[in-house]
Protein backbone atom coordinates (compact mmCIF):
# COMPACT_ATOMS: atom_id res chain seq x y z
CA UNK A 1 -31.09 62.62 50.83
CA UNK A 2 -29.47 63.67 48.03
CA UNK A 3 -30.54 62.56 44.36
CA UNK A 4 -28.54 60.27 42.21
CA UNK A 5 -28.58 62.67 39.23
CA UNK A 6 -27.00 65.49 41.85
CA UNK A 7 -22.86 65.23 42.64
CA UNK A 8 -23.25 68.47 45.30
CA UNK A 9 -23.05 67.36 48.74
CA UNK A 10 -26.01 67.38 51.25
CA UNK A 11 -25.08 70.58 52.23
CA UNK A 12 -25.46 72.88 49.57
CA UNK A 13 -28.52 71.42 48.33
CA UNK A 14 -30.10 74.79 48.04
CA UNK A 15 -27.29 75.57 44.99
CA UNK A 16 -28.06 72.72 43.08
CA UNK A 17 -31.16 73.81 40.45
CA UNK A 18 -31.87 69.62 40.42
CA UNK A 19 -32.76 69.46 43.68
CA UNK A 20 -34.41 72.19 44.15
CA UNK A 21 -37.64 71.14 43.03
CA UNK A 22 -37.98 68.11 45.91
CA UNK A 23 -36.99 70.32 48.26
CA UNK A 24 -39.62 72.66 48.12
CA UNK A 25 -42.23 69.67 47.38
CA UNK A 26 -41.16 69.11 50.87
CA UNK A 27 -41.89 72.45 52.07
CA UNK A 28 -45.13 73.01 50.39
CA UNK A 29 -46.89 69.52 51.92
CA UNK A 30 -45.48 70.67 55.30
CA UNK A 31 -47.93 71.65 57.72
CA UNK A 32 -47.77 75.39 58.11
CA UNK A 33 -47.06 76.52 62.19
CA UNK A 34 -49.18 79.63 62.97
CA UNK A 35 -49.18 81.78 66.33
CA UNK A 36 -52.46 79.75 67.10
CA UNK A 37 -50.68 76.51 67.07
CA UNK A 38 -48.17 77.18 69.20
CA UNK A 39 -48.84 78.28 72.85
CA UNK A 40 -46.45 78.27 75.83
CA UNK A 41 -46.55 78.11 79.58
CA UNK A 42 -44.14 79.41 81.71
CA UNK A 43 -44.14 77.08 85.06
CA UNK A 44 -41.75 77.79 88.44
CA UNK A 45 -39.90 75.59 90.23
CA UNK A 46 -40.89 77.05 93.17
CA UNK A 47 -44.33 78.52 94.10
CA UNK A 48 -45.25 82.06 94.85
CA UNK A 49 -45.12 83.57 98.61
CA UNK A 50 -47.44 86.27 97.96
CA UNK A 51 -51.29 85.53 98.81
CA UNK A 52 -53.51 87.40 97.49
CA UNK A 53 -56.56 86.67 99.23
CA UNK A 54 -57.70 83.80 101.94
CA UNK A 55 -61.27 82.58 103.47
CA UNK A 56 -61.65 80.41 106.41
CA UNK A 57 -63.97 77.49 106.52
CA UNK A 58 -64.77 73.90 107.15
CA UNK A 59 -63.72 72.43 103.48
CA UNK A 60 -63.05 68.98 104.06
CA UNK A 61 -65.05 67.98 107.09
CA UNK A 62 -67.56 69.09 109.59
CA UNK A 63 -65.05 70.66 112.81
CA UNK A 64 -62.07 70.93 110.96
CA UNK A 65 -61.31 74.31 110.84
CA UNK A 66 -59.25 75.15 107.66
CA UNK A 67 -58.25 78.50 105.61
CA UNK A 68 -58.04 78.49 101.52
CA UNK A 69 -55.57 81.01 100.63
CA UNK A 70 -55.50 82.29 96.46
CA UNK A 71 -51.65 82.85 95.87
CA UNK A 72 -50.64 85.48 93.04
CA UNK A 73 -49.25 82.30 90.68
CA UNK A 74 -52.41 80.77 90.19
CA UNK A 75 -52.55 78.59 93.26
CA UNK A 76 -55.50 77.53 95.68
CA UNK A 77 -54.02 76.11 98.85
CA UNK A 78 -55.87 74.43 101.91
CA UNK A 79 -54.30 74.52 105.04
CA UNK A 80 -55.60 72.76 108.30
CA UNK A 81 -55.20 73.86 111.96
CA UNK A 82 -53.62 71.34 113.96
CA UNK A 83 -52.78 69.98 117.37
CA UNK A 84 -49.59 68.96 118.26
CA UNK A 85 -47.21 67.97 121.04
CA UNK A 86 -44.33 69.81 121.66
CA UNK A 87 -40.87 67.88 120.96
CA UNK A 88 -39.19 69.57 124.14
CA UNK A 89 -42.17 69.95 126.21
CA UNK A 90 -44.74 66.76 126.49
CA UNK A 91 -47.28 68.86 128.58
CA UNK A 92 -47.61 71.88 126.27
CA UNK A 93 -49.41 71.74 122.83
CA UNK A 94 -48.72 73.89 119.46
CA UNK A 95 -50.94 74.77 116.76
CA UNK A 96 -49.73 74.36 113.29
CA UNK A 97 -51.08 74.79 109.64
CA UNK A 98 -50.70 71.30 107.51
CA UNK A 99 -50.92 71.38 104.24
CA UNK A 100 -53.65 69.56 102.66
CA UNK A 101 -54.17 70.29 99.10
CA UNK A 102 -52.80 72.80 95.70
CA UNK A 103 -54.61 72.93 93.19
CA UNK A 104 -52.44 74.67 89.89
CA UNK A 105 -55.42 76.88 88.34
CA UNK A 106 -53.18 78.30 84.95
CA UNK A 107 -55.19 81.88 85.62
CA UNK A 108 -54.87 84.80 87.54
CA UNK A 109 -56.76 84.37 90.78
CA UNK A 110 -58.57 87.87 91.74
CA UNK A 111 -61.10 86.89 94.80
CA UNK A 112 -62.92 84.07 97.28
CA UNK A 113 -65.69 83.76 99.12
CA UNK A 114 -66.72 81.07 101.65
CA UNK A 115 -70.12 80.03 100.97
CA UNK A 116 -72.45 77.37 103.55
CA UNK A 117 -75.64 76.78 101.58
CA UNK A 118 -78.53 75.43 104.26
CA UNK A 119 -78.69 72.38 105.29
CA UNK A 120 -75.18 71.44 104.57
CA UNK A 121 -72.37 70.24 106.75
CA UNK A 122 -69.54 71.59 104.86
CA UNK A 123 -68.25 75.07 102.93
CA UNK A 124 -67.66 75.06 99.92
CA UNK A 125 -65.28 78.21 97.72
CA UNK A 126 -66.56 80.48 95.17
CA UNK A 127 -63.46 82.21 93.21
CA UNK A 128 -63.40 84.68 90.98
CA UNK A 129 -60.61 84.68 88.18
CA UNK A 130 -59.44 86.36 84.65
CA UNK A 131 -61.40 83.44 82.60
CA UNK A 132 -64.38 85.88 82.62
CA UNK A 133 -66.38 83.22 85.04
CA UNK A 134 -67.38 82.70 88.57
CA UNK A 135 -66.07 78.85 89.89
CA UNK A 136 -67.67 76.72 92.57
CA UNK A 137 -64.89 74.59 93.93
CA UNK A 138 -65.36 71.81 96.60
CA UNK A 139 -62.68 70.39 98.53
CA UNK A 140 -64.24 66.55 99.55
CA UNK A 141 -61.62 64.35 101.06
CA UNK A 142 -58.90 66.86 100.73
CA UNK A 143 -59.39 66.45 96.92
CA UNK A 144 -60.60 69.78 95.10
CA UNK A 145 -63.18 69.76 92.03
CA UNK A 146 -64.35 72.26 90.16
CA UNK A 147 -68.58 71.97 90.43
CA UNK A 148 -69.63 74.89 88.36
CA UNK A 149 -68.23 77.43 86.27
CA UNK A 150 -70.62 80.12 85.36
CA UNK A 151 -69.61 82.52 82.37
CA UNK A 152 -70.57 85.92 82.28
CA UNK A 153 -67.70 88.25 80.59
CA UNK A 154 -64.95 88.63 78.64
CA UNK A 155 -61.52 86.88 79.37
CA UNK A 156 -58.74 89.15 81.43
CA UNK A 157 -58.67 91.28 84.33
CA UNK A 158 -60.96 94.12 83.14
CA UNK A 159 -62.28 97.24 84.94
CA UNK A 160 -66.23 96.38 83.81
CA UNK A 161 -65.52 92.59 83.74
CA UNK A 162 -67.12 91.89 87.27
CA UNK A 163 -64.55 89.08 89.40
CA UNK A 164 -62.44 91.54 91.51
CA UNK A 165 -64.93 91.59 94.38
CA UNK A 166 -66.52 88.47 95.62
CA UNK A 167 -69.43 88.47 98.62
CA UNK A 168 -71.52 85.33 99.75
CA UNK A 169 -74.64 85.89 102.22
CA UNK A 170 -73.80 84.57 105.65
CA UNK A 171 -76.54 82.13 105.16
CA UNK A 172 -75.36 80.71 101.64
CA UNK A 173 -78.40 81.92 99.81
CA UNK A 174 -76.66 83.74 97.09
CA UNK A 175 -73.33 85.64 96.14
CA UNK A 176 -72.26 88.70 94.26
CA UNK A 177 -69.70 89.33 92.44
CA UNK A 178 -68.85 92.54 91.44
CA UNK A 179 -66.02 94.68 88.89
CA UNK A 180 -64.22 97.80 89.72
CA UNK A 181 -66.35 99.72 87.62
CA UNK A 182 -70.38 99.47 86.82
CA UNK A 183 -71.21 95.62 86.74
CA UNK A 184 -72.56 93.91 89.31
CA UNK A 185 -74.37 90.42 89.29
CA UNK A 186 -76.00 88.16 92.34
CA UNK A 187 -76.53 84.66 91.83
CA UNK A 188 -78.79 82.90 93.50
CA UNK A 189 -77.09 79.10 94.81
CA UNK A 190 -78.63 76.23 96.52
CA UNK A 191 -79.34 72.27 96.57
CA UNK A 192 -80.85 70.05 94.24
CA UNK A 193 -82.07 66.98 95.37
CA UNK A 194 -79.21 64.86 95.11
CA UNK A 195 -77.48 67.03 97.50
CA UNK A 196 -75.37 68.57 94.96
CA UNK A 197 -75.30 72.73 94.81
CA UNK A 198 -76.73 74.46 91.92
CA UNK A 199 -75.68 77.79 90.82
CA UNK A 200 -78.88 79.97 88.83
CA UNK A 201 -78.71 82.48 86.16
CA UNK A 202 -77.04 85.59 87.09
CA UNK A 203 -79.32 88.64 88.34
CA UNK A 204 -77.90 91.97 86.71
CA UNK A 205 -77.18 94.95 89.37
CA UNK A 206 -75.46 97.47 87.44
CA UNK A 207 -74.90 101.22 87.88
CA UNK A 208 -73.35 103.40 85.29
CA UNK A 209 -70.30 105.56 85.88
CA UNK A 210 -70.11 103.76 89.45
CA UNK A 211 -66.45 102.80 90.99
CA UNK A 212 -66.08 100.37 93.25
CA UNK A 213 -63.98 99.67 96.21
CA UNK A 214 -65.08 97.07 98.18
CA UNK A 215 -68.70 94.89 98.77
CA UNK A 216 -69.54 92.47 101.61
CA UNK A 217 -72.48 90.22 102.79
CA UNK A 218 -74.31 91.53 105.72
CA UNK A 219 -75.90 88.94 108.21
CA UNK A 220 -79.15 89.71 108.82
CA UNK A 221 -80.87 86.55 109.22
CA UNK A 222 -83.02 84.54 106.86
CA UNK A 223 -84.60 88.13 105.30
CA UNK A 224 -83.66 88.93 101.79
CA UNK A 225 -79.95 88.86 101.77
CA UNK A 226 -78.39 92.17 101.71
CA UNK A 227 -74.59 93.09 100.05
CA UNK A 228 -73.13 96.74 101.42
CA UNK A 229 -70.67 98.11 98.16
CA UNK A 230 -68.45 101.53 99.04
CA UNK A 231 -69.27 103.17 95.63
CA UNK A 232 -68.05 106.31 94.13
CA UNK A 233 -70.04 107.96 91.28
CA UNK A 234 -68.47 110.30 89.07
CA UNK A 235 -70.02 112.96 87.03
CA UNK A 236 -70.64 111.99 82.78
CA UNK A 237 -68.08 113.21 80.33
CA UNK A 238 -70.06 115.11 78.09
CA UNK A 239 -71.54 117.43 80.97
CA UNK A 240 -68.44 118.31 81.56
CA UNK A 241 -67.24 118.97 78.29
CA UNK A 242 -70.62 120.91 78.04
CA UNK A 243 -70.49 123.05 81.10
CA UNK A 244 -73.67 121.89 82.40
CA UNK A 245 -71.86 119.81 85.41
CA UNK A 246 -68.47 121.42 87.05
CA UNK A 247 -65.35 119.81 87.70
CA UNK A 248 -65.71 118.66 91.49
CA UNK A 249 -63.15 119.14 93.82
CA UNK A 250 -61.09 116.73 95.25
CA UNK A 251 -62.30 117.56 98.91
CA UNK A 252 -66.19 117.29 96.93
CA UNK A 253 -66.17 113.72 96.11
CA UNK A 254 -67.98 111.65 98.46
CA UNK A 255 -67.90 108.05 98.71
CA UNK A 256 -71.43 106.09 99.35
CA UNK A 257 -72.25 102.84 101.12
CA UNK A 258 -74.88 101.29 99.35
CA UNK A 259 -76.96 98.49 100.47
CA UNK A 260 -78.73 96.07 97.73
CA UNK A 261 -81.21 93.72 98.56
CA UNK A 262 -81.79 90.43 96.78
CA UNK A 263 -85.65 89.63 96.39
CA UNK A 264 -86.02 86.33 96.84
CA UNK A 265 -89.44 86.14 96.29
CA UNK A 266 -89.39 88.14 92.44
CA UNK A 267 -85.96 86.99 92.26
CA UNK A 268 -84.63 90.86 91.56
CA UNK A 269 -82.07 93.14 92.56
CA UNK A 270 -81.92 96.66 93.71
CA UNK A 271 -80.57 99.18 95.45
CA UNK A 272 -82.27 100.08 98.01
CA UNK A 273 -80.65 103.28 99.90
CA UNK A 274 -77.24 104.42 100.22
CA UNK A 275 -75.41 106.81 103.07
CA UNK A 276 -72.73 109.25 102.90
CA UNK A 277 -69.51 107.86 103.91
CA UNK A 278 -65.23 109.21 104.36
CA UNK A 279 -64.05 110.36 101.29
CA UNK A 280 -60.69 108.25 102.58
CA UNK A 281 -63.06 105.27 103.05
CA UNK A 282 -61.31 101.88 101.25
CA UNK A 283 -62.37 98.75 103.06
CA UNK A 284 -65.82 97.12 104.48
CA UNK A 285 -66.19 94.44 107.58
CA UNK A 286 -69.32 92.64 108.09
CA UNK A 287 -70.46 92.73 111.68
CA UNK A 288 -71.95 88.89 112.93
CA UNK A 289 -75.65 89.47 113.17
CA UNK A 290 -78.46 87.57 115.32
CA UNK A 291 -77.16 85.82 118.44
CA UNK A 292 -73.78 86.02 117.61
CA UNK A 293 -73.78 90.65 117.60
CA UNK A 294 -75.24 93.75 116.70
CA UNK A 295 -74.87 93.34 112.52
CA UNK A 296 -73.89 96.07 110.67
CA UNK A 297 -71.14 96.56 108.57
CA UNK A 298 -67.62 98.14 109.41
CA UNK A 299 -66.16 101.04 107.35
CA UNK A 300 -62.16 101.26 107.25
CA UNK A 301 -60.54 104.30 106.44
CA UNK A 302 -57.62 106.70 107.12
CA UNK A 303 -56.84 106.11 110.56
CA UNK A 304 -60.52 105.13 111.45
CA UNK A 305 -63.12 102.83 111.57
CA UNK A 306 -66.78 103.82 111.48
CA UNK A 307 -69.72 101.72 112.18
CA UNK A 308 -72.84 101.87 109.96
């Protein structure tokens, strides 16, 4: 408002010396807006088509088979395989995926991994994000929960910040989770006795100057699980400034498969042996072990698949 002692209008306060002074009395008892304070969030109207990755599973119940899929905006769907009737045809039957849940996660979704633990009926989905954390989600009644969310790293999608490659041991003893370049960490999972699943401290399984393409869990009963990683080791920078190591040739570099085994019993990691594979080598497959096939792990490459 304009003062009494002041004949300017209300719009060209800021010539008037008199009321100059309340004005900035104003200003100065404001509270000040810094980037900090303010923090947006862009939302769509309609949500993303591409899927970035997807694990099938038994989420809800016991025999219902269902598939999570990780979309690239930040969304966890569960879809359910169902029965139904055709409308035209009463004596022939379709099979179509119903909706069940979304859950809006506000981060950049990178990997999942279906993991059983023993003596439980249902799955439950280990994802691994940008927040720099592993999360245990469970999706009871069709309603999904985060149960743990285990920090390791630094926020964003990082080459040595480990979430781009998720594994779980076909038996639901333990997962790794691994980045695209050196880090690697296991964590050992199981029940408490409430029935609840507890996630331990992480086991380190790190290997300098190591790229990484792709890991998996191989099924090999109730031993000490076992994760397969195609790796690719490159030579140190200073040797090669130096002289002491040579540039390698691109026909030279040879990707490994390297198996690590999780000690259960002194609750370590290592690696214990690694083979030669395709230099063109970019995906792994793990092969059902026990009753169910020969175990093993598939290697996918250019225009072949090799079994090791």
């Amino acid at each position: 408002k304009t003062p009494k002692s002041c004949e300017h209008p209300s719009n060209t306060l800021w010539q008037c010396s008199l009321c100059l002074p309340p004005i900035m009395a104003v200003i100065n008892d404001a509270v000040p807006v810094t980037a900090t304070a303010m923090k947006l969030l862009d939302l769509r109207l309609k949500p993303s088509g591409s899927i970035i990755s997807s694990a099938l599973g038994e989420f809800t119940a016991p025999s219902c088979q269902e598939i999570a899929v990780l979309r690239a905006g930040g969304t966890i769907e569960l879809y359910r395989f169902i029965t139904d009737t055709d409308e035209d045809d009463d004596d022939s039957t379709r099979t179509l995926l119903k909706l069940i849940t979304r859950m809006e996660t506000r981060s950049v979704l990178r990997s999942c991994a279906v993991v059983r633990l023993t003596g439980s009926k249902r799955d439950i989905l280990t994802v691994g994000a940008d927040g720099g954390a592993i999360s245990v989600l469970d999706f009871a009644d069709g309603k999904g929960s985060v149960l743990h969310c285990a920090t390791f790293g630094k926020t964003g999608c990082r080459r040595d910040t480990p979430g781009q490659y998720l594994a779980s041991d076909p038996k639901g003893r333990a997962v790794m989770i691994a980045s695209v370049e050196k880090r690697k960490l296991v964590y050992v999972m199981n029940m408490d006795a409430t029935g609840k699943p507890t996630i331990a401290s992480p086991l380190e399984a790190h290997r300098s100057r190591t790229i990484t393409f792709d890991t998996v869990g191989l099924d090999n009963g109730y031993d000490n699980p076992i994760f397969a990683c195609l790796e690719l080791q490159y030579p140190d920078t200073e040797d090669l400034v130096s002289g002491d190591v040579a540039v390698p040739k691109p026909e030279e570099v040879e990707k490994q498969l390297a198996y690590y085994e999780l000690d259960l019993g002194l609750n370590h990691v290592s690696r214990r042996w690694a083979t030669t594979s395709h230099r063109t080598a970019c995906c792994l497959g793990a092969v059902p072990g026990g009753t169910d096939g020969p175990g093993g792990v598939l290697v996918g490459g250019e225009d072949y698949i090799e079994y090791q």
